[in-house]
C-alpha atoms as a PDB file:
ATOM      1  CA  UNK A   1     -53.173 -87.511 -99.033  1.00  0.00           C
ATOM      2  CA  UNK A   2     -54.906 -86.029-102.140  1.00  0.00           C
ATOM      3  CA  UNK A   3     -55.582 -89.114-103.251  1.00  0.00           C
ATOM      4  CA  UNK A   4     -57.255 -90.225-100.623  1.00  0.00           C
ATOM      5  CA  UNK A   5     -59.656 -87.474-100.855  1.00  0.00           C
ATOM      6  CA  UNK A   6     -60.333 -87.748-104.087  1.00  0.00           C
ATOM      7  CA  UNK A   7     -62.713 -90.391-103.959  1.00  0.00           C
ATOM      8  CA  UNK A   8     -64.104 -89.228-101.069  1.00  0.00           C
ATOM      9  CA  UNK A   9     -64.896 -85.880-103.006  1.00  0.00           C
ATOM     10  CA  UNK A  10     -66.508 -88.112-106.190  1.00  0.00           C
ATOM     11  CA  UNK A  11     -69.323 -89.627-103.551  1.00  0.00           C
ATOM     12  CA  UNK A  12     -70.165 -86.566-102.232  1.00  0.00           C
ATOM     13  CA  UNK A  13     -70.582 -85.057-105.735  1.00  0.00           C
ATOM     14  CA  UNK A  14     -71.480 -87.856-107.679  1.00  0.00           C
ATOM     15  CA  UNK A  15     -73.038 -89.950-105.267  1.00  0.00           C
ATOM     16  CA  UNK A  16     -74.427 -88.121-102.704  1.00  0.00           C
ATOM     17  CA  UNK A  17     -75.363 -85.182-105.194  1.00  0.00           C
ATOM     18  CA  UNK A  18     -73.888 -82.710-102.939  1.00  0.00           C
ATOM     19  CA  UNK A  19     -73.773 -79.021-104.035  1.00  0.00           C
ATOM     20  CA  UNK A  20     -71.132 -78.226-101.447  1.00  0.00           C
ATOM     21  CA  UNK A  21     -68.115 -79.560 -99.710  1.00  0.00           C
ATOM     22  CA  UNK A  22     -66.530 -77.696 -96.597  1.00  0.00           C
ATOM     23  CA  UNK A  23     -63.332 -78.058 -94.915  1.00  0.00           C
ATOM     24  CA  UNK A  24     -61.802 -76.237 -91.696  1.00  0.00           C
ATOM     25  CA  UNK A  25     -58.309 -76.087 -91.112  1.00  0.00           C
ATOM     26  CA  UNK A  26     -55.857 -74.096 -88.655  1.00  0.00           C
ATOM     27  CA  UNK A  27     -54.640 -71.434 -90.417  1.00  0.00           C
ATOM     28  CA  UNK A  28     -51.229 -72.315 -88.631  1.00  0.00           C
ATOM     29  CA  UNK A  29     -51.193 -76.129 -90.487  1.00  0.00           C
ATOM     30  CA  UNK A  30     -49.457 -74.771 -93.857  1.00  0.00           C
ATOM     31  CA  UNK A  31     -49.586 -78.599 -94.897  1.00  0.00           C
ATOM     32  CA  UNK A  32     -53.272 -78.822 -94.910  1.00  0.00           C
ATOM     33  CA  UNK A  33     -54.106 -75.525 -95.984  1.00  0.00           C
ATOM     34  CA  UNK A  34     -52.136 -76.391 -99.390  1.00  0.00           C
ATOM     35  CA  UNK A  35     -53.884 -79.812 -99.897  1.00  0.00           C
ATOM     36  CA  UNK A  36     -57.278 -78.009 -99.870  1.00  0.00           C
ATOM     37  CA  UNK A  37     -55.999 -75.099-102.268  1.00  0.00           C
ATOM     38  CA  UNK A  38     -54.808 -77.388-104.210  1.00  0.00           C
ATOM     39  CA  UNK A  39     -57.847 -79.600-104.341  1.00  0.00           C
ATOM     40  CA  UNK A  40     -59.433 -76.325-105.749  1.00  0.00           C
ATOM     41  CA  UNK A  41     -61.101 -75.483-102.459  1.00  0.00           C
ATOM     42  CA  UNK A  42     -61.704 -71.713-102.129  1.00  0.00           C
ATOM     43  CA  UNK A  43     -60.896 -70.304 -98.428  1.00  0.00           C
ATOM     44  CA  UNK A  44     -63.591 -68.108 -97.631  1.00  0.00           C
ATOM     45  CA  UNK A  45     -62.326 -66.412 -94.375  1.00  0.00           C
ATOM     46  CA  UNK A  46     -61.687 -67.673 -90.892  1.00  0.00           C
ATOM     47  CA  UNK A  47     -63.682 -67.985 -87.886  1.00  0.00           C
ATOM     48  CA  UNK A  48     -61.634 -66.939 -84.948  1.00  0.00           C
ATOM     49  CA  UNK A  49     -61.909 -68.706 -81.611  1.00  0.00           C
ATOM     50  CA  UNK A  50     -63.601 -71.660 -83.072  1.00  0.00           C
ATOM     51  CA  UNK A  51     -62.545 -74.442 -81.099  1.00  0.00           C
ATOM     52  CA  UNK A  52     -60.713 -75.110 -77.914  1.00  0.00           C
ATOM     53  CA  UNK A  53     -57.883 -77.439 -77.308  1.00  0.00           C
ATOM     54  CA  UNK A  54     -54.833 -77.429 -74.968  1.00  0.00           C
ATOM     55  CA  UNK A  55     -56.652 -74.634 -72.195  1.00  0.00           C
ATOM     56  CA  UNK A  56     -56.586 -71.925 -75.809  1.00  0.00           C
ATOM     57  CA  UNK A  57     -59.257 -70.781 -78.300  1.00  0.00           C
ATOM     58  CA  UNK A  58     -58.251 -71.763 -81.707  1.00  0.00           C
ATOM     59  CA  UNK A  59     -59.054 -70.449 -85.401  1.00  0.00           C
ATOM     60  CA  UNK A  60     -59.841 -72.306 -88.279  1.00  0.00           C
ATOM     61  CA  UNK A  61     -59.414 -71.209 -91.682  1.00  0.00           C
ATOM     62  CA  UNK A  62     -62.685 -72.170 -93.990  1.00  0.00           C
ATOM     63  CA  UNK A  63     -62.686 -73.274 -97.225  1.00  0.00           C
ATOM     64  CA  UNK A  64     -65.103 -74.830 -99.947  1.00  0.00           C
ATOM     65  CA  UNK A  65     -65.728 -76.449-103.271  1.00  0.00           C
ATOM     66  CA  UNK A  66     -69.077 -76.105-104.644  1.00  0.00           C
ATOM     67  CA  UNK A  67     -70.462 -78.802-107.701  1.00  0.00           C
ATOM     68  CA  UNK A  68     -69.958 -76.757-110.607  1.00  0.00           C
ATOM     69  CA  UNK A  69     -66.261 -76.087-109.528  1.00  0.00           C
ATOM     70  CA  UNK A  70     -65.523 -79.736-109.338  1.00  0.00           C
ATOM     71  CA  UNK A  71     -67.269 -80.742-112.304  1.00  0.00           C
ATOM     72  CA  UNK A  72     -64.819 -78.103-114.102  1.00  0.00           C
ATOM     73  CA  UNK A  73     -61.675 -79.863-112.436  1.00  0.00           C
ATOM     74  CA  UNK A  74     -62.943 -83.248-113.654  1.00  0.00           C
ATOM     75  CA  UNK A  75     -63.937 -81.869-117.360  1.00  0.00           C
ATOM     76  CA  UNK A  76     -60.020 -80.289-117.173  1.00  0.00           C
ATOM     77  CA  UNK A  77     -58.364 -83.279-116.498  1.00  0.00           C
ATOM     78  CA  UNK A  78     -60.305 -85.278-119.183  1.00  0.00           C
END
């Protein structure tokens, strides 16, 4: 799956001159949470009862990457 992303990431930044990328997640999917730590994203706290599925109030975990942290990844794997 992280390679999927990765271009998607590159058009936002590169393309799109983005200076931010956000992603929510359930705090409960351990699997997705990883992928976006391990993109570099930065979780930046969690915004309880966010959505609603199945009759319940969900969380979701936030996370981000800005432009300059990206730009560091890309300059590190060079």
């Amino acid at each position: 799956m992280s390679e999927a992303l990765k271009p998607i990431m590159h058009q936002g930044f590169k393309v799109m001159n983005l200076q931010r990328v956000e992603a929510f997640a359930s705090p409960r999917n351990e699997p997705s949470v990883k992928l976006l730590k391990n993109l570099g994203f930065v979780n930046e706290g969690l915004m309880r009862k966010h959505f609603f599925v199945n009759d319940v109030y969900e969380d979701s975990a936030v996370f981000s990457l800005l432009d300059t942290e990206y730009d560091a990844q890309i300059n590190q794997s060079r």
